[in-house]
C-alpha atoms as a PDB file:
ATOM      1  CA  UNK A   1      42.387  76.800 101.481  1.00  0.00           C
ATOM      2  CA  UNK A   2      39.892  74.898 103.968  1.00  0.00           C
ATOM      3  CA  UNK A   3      43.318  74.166 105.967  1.00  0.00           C
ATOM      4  CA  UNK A   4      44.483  77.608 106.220  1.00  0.00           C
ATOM      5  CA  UNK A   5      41.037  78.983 107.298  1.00  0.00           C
ATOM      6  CA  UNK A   6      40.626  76.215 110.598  1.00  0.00           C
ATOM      7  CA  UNK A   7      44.696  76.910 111.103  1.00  0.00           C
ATOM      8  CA  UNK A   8      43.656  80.777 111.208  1.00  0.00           C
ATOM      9  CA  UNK A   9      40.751  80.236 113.511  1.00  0.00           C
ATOM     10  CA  UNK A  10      42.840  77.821 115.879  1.00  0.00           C
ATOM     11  CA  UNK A  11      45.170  80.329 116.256  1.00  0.00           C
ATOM     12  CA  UNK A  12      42.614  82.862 116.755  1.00  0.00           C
ATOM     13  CA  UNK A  13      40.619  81.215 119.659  1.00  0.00           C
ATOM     14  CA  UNK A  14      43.572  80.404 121.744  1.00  0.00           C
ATOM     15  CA  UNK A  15      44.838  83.697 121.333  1.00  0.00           C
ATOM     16  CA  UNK A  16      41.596  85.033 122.765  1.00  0.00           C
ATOM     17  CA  UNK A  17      41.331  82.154 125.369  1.00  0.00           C
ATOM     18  CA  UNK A  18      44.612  83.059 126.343  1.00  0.00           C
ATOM     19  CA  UNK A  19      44.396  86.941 126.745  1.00  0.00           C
ATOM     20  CA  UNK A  20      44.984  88.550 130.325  1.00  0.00           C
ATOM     21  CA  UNK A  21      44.485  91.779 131.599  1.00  0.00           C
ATOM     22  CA  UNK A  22      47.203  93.491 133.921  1.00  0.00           C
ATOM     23  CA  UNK A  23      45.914  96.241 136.638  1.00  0.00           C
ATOM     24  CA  UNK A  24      46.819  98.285 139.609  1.00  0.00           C
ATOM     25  CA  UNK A  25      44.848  99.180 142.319  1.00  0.00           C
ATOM     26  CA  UNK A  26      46.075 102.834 143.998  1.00  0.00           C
ATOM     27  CA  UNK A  27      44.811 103.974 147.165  1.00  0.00           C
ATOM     28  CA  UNK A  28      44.830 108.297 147.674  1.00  0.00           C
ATOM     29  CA  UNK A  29      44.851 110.253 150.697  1.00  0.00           C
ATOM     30  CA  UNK A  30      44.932 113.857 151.702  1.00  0.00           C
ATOM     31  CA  UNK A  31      45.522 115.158 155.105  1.00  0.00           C
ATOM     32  CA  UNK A  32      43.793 119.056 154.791  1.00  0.00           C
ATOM     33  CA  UNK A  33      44.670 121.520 157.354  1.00  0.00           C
ATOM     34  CA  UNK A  34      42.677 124.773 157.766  1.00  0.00           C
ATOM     35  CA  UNK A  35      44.927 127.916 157.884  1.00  0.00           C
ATOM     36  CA  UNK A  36      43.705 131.173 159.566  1.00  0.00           C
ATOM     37  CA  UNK A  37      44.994 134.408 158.090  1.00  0.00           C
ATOM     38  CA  UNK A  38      47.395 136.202 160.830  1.00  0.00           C
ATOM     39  CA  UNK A  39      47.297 140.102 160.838  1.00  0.00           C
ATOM     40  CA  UNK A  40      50.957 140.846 161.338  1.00  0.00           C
ATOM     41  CA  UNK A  41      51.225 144.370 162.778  1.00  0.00           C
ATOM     42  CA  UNK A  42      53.192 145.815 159.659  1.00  0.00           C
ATOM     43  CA  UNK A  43      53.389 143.125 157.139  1.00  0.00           C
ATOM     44  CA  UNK A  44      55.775 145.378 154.218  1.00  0.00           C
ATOM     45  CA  UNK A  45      59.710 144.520 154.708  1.00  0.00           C
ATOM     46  CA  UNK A  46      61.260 147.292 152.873  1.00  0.00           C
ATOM     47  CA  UNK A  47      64.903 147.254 152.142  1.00  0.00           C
ATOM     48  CA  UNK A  48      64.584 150.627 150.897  1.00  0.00           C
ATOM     49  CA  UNK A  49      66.212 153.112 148.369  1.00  0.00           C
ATOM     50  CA  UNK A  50      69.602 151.411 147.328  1.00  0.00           C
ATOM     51  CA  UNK A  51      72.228 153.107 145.641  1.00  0.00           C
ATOM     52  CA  UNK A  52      74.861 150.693 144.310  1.00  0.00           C
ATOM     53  CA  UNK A  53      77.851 151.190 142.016  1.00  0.00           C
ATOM     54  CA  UNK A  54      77.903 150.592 138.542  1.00  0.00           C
ATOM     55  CA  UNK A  55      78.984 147.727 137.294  1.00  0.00           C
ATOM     56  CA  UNK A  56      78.517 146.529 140.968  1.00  0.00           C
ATOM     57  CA  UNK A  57      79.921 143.324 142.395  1.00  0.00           C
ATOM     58  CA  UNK A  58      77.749 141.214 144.580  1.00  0.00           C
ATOM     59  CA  UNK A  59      76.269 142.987 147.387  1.00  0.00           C
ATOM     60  CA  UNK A  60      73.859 142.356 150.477  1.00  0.00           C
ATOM     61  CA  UNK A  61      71.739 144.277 152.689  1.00  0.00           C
ATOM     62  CA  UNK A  62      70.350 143.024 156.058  1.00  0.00           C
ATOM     63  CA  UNK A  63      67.786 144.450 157.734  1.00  0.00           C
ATOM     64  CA  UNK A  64      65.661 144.127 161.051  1.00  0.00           C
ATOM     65  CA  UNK A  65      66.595 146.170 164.171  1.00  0.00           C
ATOM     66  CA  UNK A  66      69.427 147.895 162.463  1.00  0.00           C
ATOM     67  CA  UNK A  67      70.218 148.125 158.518  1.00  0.00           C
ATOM     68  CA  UNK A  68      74.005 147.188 157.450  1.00  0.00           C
ATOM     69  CA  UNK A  69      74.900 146.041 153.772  1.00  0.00           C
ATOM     70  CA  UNK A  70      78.233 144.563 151.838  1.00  0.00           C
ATOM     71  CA  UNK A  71      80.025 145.036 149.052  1.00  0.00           C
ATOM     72  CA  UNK A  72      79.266 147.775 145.993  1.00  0.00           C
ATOM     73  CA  UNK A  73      75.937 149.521 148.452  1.00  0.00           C
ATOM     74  CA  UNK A  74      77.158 153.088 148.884  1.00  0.00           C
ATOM     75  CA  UNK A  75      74.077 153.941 150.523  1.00  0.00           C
ATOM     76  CA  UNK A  76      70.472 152.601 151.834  1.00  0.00           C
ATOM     77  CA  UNK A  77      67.599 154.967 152.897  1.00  0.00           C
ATOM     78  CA  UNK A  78      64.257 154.035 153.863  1.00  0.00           C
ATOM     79  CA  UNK A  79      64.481 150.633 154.789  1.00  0.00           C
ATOM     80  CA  UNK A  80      61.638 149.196 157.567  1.00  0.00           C
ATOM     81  CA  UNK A  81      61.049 146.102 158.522  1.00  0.00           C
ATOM     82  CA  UNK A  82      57.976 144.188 158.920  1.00  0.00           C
ATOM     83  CA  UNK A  83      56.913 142.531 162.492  1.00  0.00           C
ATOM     84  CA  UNK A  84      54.767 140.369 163.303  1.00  0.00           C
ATOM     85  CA  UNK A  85      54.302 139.208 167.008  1.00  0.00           C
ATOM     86  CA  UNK A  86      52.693 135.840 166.551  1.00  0.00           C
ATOM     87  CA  UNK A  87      54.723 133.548 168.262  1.00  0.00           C
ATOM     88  CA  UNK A  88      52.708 130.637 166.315  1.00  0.00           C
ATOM     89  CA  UNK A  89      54.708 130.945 163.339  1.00  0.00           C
ATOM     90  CA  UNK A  90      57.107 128.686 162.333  1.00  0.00           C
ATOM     91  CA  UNK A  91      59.855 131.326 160.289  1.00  0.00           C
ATOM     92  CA  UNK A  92      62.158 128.459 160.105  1.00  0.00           C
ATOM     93  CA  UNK A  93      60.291 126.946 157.618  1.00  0.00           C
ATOM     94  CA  UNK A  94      60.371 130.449 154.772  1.00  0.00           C
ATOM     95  CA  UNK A  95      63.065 129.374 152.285  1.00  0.00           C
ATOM     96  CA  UNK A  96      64.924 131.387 149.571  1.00  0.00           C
ATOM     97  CA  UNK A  97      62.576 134.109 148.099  1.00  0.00           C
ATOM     98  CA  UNK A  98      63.119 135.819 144.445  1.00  0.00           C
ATOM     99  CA  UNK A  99      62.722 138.999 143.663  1.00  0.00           C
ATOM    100  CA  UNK A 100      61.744 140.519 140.152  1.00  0.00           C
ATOM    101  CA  UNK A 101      61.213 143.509 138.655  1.00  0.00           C
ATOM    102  CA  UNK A 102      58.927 144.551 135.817  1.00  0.00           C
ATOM    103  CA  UNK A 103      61.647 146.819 134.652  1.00  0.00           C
ATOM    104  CA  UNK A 104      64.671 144.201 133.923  1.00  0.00           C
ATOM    105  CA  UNK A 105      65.056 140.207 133.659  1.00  0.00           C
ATOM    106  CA  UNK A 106      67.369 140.368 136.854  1.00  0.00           C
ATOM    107  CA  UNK A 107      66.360 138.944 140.331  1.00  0.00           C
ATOM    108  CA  UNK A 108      67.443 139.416 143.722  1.00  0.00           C
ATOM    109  CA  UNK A 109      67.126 136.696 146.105  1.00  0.00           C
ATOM    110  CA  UNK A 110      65.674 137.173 149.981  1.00  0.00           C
ATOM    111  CA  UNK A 111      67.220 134.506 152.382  1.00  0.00           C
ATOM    112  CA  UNK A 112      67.743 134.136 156.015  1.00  0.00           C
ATOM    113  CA  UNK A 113      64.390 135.300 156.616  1.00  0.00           C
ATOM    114  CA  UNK A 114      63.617 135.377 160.441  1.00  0.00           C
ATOM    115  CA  UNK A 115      62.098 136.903 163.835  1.00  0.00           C
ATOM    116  CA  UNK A 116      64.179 138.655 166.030  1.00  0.00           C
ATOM    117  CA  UNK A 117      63.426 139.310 169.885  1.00  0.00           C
ATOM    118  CA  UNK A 118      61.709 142.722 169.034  1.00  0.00           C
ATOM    119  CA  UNK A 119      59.471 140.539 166.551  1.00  0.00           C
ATOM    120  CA  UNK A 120      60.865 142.203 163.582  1.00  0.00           C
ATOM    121  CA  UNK A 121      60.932 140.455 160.557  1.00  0.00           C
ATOM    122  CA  UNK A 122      64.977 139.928 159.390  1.00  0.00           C
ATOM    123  CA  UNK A 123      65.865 138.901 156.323  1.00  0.00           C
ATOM    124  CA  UNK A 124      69.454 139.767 153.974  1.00  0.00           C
ATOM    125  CA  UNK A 125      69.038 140.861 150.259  1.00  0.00           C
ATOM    126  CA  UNK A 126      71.506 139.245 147.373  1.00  0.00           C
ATOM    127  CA  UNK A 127      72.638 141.460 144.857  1.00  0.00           C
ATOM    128  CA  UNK A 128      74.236 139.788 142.295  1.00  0.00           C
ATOM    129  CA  UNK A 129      76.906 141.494 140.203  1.00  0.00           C
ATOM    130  CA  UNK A 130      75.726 144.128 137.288  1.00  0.00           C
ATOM    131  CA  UNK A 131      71.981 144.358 138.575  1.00  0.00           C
ATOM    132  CA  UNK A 132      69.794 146.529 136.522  1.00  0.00           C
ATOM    133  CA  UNK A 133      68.018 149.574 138.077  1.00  0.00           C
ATOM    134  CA  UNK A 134      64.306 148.357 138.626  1.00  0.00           C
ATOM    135  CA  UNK A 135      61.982 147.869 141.856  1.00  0.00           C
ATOM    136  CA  UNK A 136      62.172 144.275 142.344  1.00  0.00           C
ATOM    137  CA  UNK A 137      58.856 142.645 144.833  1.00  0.00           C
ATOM    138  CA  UNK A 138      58.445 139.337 145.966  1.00  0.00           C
ATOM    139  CA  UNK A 139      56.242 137.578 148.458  1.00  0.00           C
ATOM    140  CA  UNK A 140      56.270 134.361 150.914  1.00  0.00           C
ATOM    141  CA  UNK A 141      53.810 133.076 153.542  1.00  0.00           C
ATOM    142  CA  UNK A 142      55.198 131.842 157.472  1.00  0.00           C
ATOM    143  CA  UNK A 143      52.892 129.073 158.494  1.00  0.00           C
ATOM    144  CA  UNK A 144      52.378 127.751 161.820  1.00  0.00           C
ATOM    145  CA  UNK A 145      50.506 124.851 162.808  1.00  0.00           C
ATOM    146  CA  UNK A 146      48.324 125.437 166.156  1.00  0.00           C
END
């Protein structure tokens, strides 16, 4: 028994002699920029009342300085568009925006979101096929480094 109790504790002490301890050393930055809040003139880009057909197929409608749509619209009323004259933005950089409504699990999707020359805000409106009736809202922020 006296055997098997200095075997134990020889075993024991060079596993403890032996033991290491692996680590990683990470260094963190962070680069913070401050943003100001630009007043755009008329900040609400409205694609208006649409009526589309039942059962529609996918649609679009553009707006900016003139309103046109494809596909199943039959008709658009009340569309404005938004413009903003700051010529520090950077609209490039606005990707894809969704759209939801309260009223139905469908979403639109916003893309090609730009400036024109008048400084109106241009954007087309995705309608994919069998949309629900609903008033759909989304948002997105134009930055522009100074």
């Amino acid at each position: 028994m006296k055997k098997y109790l200095l075997l134990f504790l020889f075993t024991f002490l060079t596993t403890v002699a032996n033991a290491t301890t692996d680590y990683a050393e990470v260094t963190a930055t962070a680069t913070i920029e401050v943003a100001e809040v630009i007043q755009c003139e008329n900040s609400v880009l409205n694609f208006g009342d649409l009526a589309i057909k039942s059962g529609n197929k996918a649609s679009t409608v553009t707006v900016g300085s003139t309103t046109s749509s494809t596909g199943d619209v039959i008709a658009t009323k009340n569309t404005s568009t938004a413009t903003c004259s700051d010529s520090t933005l950077d609209w490039d950089s606005v990707g894809d925006v969704t759209l939801t409504s309260k009223d139905t699990t469908d979403t639109l999707t916003m893309s090609n979101i730009g400036l024109d020359g008048n400084n109106n805000v241009t954007a087309t409106l995705y309608i994919p096929e069998n949309t629900d009736s609903g008033t759909y809202t989304g948002t997105f922020t134009v930055t522009g480094v100074k």
